[in-house]
PDB file of N, CA and C in Angstrom:
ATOM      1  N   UNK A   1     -15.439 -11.375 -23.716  1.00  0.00           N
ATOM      2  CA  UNK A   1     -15.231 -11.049 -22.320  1.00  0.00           C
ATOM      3  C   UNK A   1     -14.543 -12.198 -21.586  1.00  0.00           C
ATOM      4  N   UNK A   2     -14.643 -13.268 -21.658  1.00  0.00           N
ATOM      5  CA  UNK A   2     -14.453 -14.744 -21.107  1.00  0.00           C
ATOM      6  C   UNK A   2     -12.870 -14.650 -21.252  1.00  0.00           C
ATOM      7  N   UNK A   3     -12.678 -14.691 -22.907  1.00  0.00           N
ATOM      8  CA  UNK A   3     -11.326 -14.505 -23.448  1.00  0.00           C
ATOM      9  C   UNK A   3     -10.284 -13.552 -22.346  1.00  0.00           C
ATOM     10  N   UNK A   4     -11.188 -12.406 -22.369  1.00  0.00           N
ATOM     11  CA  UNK A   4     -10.540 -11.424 -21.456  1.00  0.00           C
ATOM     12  C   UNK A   4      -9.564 -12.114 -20.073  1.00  0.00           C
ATOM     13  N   UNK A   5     -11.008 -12.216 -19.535  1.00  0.00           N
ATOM     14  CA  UNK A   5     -10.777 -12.526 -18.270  1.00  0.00           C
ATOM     15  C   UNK A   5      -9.274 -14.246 -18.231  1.00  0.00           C
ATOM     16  N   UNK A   6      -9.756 -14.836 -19.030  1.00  0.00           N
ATOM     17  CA  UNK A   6      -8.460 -16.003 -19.349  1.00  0.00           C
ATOM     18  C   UNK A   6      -7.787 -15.316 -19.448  1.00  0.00           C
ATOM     19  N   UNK A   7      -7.477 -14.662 -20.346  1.00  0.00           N
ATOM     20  CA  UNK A   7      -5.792 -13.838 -20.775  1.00  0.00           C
ATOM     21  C   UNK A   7      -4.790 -13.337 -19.340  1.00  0.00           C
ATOM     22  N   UNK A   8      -6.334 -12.513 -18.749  1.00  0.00           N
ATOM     23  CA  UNK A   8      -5.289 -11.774 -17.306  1.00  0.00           C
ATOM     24  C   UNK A   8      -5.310 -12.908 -16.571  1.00  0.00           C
ATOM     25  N   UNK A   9      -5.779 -14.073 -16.276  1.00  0.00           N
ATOM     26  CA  UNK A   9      -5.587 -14.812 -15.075  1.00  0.00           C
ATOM     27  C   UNK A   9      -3.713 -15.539 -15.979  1.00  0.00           C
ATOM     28  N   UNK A  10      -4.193 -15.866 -17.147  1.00  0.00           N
ATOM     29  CA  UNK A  10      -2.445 -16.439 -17.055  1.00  0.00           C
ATOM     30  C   UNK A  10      -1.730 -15.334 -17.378  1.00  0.00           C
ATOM     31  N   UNK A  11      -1.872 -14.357 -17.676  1.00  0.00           N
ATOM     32  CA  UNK A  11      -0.945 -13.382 -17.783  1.00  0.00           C
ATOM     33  C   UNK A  11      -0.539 -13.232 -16.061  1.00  0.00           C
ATOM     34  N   UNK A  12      -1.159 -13.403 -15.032  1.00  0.00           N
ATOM     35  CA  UNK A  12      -0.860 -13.033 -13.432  1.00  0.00           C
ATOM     36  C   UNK A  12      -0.084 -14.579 -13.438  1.00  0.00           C
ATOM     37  N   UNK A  13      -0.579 -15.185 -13.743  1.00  0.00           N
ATOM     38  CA  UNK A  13      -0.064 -16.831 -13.498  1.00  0.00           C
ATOM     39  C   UNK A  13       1.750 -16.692 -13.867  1.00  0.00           C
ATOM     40  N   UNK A  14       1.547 -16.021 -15.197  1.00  0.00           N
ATOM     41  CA  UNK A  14       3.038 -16.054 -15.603  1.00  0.00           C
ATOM     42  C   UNK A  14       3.752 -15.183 -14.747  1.00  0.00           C
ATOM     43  N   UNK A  15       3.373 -14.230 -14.544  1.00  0.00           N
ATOM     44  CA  UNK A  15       4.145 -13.227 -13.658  1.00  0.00           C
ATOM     45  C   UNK A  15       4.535 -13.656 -12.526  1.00  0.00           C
ATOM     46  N   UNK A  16       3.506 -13.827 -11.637  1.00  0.00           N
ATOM     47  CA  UNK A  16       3.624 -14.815 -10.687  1.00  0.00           C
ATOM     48  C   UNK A  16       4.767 -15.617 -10.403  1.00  0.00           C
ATOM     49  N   UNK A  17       4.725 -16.309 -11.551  1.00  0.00           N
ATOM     50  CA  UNK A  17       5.901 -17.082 -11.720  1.00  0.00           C
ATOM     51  C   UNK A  17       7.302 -17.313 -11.523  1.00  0.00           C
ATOM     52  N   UNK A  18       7.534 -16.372 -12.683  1.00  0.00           N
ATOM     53  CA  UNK A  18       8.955 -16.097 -12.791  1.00  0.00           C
ATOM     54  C   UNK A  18       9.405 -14.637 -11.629  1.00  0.00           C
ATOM     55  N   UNK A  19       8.083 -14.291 -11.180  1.00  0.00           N
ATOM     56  CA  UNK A  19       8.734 -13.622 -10.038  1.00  0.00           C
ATOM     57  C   UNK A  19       9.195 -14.267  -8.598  1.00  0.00           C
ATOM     58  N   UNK A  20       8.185 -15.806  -8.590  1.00  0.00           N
ATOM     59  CA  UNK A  20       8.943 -16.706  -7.725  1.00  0.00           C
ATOM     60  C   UNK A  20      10.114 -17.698  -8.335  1.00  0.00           C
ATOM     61  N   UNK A  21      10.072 -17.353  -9.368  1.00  0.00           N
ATOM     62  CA  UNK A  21      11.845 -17.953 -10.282  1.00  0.00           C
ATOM     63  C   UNK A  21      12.955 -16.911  -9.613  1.00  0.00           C
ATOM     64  N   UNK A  22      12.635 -15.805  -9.894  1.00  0.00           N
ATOM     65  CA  UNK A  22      13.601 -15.306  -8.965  1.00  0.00           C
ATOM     66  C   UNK A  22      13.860 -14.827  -7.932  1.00  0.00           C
ATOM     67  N   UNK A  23      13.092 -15.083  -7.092  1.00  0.00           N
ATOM     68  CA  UNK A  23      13.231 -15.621  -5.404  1.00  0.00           C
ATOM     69  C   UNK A  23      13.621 -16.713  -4.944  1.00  0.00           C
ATOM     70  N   UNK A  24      13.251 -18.000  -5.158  1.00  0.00           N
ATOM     71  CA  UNK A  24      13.761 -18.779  -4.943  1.00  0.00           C
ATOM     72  C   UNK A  24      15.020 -19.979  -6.128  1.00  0.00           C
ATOM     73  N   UNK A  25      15.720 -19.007  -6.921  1.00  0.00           N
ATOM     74  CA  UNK A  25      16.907 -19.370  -7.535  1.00  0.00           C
ATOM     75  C   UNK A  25      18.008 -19.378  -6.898  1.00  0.00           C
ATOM     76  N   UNK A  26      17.775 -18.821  -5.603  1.00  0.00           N
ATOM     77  CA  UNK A  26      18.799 -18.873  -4.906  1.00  0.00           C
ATOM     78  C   UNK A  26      19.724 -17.693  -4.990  1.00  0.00           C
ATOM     79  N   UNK A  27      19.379 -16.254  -4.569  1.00  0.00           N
ATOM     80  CA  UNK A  27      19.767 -14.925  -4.832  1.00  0.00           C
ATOM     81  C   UNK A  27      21.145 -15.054  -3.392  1.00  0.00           C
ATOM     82  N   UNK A  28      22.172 -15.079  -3.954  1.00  0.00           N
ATOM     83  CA  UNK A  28      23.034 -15.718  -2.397  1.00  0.00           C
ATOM     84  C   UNK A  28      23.261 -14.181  -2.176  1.00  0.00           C
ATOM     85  N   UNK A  29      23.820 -13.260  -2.998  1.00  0.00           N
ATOM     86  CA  UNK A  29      24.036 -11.725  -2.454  1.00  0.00           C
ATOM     87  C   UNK A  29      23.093 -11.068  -2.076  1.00  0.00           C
ATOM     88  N   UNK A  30      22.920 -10.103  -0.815  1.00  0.00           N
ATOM     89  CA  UNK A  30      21.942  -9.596  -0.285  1.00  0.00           C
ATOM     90  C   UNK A  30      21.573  -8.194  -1.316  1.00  0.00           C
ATOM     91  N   UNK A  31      22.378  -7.854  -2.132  1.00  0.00           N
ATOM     92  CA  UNK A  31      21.517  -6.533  -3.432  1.00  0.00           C
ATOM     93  C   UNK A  31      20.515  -7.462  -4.566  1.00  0.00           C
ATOM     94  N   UNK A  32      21.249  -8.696  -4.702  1.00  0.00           N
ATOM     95  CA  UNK A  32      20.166  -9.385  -5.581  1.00  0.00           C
ATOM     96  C   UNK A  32      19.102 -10.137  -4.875  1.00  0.00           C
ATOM     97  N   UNK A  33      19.179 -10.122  -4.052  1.00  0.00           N
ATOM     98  CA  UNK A  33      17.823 -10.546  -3.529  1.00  0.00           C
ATOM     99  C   UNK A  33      17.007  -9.716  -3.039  1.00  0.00           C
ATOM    100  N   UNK A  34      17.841  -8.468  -2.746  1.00  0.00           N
ATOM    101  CA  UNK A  34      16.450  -7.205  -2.098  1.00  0.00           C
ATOM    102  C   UNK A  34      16.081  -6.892  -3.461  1.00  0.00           C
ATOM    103  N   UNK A  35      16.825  -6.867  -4.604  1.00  0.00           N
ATOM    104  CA  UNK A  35      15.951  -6.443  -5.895  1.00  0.00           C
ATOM    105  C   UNK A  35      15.203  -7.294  -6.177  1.00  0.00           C
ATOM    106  N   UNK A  36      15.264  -8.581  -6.124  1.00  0.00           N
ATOM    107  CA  UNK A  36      14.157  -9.632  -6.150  1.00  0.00           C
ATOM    108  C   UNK A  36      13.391  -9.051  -5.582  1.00  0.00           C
ATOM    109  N   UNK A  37      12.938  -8.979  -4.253  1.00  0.00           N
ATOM    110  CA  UNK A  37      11.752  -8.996  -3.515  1.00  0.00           C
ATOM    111  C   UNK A  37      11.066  -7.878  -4.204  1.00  0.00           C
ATOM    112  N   UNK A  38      11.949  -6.626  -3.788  1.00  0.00           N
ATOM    113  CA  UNK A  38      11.615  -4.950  -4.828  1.00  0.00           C
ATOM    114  C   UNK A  38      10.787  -5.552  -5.914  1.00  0.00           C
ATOM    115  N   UNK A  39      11.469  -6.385  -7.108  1.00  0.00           N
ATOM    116  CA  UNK A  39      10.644  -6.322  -7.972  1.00  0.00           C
ATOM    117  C   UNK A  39       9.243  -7.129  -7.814  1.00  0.00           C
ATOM    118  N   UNK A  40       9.423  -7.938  -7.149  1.00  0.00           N
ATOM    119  CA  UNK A  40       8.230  -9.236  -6.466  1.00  0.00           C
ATOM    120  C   UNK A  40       6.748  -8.121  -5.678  1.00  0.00           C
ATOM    121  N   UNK A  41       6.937  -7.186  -5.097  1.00  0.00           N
ATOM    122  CA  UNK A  41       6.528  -6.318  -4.845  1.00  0.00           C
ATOM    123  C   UNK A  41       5.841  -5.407  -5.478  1.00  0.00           C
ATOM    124  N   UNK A  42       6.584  -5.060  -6.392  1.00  0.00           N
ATOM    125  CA  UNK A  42       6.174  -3.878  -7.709  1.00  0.00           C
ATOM    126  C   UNK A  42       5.626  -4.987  -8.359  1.00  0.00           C
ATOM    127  N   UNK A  43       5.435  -6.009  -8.752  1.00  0.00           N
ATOM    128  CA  UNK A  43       4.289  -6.764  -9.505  1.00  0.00           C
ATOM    129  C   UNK A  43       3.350  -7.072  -9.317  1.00  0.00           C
ATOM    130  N   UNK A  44       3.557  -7.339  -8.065  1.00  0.00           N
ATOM    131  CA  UNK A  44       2.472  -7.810  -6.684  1.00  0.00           C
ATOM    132  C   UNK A  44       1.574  -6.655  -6.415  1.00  0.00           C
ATOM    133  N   UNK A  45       1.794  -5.440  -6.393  1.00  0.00           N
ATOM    134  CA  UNK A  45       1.005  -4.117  -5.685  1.00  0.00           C
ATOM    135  C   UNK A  45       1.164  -3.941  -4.611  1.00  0.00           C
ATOM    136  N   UNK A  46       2.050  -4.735  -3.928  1.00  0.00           N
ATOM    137  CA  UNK A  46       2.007  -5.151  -2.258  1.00  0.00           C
ATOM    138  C   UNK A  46       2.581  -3.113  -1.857  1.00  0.00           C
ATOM    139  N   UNK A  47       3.685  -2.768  -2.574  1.00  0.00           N
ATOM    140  CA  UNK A  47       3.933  -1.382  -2.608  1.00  0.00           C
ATOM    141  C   UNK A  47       2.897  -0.164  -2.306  1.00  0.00           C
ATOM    142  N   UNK A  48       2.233  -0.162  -3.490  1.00  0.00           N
ATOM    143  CA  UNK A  48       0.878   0.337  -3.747  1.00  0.00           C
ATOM    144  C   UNK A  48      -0.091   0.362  -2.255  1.00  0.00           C
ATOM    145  N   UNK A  49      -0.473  -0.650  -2.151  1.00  0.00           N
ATOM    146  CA  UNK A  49      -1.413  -1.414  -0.968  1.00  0.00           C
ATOM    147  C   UNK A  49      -0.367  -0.581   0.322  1.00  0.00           C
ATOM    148  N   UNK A  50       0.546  -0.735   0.588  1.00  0.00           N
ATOM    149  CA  UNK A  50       1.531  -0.246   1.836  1.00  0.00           C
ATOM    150  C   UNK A  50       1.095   1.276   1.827  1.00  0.00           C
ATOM    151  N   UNK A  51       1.450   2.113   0.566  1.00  0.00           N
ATOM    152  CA  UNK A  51       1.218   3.257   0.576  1.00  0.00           C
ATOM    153  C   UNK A  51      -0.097   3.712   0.977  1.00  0.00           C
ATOM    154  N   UNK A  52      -1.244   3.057   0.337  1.00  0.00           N
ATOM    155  CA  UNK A  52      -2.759   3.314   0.573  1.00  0.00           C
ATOM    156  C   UNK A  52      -2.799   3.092   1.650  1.00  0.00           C
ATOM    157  N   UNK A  53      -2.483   2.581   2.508  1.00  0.00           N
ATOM    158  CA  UNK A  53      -2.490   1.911   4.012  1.00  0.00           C
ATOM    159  C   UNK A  53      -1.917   3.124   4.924  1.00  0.00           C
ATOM    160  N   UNK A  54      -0.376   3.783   4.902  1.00  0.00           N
ATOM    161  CA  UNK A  54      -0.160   4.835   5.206  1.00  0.00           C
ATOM    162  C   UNK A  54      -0.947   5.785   5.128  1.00  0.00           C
ATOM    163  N   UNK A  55      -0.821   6.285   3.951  1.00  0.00           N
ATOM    164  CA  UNK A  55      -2.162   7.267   3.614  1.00  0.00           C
ATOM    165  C   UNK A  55      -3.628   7.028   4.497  1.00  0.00           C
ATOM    166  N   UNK A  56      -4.036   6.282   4.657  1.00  0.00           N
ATOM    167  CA  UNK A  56      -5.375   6.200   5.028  1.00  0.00           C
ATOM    168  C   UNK A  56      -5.196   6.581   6.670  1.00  0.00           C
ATOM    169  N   UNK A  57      -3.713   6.267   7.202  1.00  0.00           N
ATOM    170  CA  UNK A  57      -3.526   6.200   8.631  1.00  0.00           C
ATOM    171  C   UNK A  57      -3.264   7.477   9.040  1.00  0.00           C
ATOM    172  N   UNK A  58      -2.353   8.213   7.806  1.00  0.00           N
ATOM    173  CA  UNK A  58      -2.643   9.784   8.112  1.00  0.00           C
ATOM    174  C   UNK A  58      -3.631  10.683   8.043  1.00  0.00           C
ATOM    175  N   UNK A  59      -4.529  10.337   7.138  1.00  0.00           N
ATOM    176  CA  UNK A  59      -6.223  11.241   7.068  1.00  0.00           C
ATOM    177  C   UNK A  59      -6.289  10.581   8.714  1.00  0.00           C
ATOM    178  N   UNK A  60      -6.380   9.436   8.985  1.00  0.00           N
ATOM    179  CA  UNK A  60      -7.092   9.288  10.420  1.00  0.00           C
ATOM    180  C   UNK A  60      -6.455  10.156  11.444  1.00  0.00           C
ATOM    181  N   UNK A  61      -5.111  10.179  11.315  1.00  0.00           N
ATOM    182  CA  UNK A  61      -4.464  10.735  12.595  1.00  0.00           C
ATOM    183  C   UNK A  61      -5.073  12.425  12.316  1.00  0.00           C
ATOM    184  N   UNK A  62      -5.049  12.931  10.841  1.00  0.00           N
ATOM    185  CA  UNK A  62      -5.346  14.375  10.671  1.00  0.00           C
ATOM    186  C   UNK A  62      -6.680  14.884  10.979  1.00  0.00           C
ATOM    187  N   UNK A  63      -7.655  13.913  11.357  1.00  0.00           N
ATOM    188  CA  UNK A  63      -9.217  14.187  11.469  1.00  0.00           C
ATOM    189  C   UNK A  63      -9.348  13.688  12.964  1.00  0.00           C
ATOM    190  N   UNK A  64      -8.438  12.938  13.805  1.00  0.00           N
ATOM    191  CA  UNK A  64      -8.612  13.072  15.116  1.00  0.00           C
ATOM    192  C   UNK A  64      -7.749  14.360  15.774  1.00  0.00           C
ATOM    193  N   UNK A  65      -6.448  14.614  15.223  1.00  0.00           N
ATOM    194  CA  UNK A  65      -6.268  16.054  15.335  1.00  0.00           C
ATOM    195  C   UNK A  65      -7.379  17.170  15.409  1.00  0.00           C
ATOM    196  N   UNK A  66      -7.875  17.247  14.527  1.00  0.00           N
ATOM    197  CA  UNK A  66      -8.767  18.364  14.341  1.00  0.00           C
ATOM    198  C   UNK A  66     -10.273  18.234  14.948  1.00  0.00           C
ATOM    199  N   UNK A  67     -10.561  17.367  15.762  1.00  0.00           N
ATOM    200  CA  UNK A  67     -11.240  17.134  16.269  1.00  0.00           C
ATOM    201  C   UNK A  67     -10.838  16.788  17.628  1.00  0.00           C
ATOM    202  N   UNK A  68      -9.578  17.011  17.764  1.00  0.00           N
ATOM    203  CA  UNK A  68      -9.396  17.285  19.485  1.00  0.00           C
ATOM    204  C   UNK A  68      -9.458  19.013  19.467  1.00  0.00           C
ATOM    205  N   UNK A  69      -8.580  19.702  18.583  1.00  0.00           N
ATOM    206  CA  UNK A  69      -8.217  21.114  18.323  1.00  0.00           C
ATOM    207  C   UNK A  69     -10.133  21.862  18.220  1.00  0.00           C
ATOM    208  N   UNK A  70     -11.423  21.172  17.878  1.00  0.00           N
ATOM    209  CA  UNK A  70     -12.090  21.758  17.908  1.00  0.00           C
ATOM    210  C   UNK A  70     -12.984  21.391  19.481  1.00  0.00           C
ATOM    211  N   UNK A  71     -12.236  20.628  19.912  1.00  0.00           N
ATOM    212  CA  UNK A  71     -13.276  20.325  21.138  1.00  0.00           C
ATOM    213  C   UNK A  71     -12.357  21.068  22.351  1.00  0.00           C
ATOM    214  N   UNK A  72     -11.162  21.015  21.913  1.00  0.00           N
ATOM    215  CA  UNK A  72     -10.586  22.449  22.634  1.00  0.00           C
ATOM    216  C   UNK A  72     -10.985  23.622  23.032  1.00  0.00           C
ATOM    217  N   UNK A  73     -11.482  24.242  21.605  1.00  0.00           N
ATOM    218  CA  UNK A  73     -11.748  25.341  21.381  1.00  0.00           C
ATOM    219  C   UNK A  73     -13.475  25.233  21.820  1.00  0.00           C
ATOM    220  N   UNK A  74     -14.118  24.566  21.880  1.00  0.00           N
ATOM    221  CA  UNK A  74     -15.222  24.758  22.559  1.00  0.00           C
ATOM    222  C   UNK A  74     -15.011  25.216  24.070  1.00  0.00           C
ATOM    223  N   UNK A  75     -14.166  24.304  24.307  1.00  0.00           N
ATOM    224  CA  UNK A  75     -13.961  24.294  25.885  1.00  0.00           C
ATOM    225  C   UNK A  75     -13.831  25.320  26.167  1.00  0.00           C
ATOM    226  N   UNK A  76     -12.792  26.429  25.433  1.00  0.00           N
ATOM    227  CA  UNK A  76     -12.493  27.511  25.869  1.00  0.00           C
ATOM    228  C   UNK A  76     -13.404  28.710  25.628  1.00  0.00           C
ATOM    229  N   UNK A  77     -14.503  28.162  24.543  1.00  0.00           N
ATOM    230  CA  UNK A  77     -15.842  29.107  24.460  1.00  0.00           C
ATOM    231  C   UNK A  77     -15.445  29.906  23.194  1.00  0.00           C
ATOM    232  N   UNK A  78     -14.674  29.647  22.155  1.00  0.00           N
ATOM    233  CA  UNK A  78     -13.978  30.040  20.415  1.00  0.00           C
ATOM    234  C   UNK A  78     -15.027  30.274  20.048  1.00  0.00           C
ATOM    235  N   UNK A  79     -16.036  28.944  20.171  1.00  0.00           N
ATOM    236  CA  UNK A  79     -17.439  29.209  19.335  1.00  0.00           C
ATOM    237  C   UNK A  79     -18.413  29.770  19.540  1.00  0.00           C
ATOM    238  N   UNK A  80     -18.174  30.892  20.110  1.00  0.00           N
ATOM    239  CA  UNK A  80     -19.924  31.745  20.758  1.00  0.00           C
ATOM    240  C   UNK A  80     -20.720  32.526  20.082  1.00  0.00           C
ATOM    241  N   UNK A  81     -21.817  32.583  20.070  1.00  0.00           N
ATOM    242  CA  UNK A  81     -22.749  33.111  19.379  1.00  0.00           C
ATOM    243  C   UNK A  81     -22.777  34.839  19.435  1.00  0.00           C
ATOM    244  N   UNK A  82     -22.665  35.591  18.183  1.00  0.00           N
ATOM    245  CA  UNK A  82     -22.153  36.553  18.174  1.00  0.00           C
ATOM    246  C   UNK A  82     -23.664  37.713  18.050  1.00  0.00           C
TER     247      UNK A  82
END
C-alpha cells in the first residue's frame, strides 16, 4: 500500500512537471501556449472541477425555479384539497 501511495505522488510530481516545462519554455505563439495551458488543465482536473462547478450551479438554479413555480401555484390555490 505505502509503495502505492509513493508511486502516485511521483507519478503527479512528474506530470506536474513537465506540464510546467511546457508553460514556462517560453510558448511565444498564442495556439502553443493555449494548448499548453489546455493540456496543463486536462492533467490538472482543473476542467473536470469547472464542469462539476457548473453543473452543481444549474441543479441550484433548477430547484430554486421550481420552488418559486410551486409557491406560485399555492398562491393561486393549484393545491386544494379535493
Amino acid at each position: 500500500m505505502k509503495t502505492t501511495g509513493k508511486l502516485s505522488t511521483t507519478g503527479f510530481i512528474t506530470v506536474f512537471s513537465l506540464a510546467g516545462a511546457l508553460i514556462f519554455t517560453g510558448c511565444e505563439g498564442s495556439e502553443t501556449k493555449r494548448a499548453a495551458e489546455e493540456t496543463v488543465k486536462e492533467l490538472s482536473g482543473a476542467e473536470l472541477i469547472d464542469k462539476g462547478e457548473k453543473l452543481k450551479q444549474q441543479i441550484k438554479d433548477l430547484n430554486a425555479e421550481d420552488v418559486r413555480r410551486i409557491q406560485e401555484d399555492l398562491s393561486r390555490g393549484v393545491y386544494r384539497d379535493e
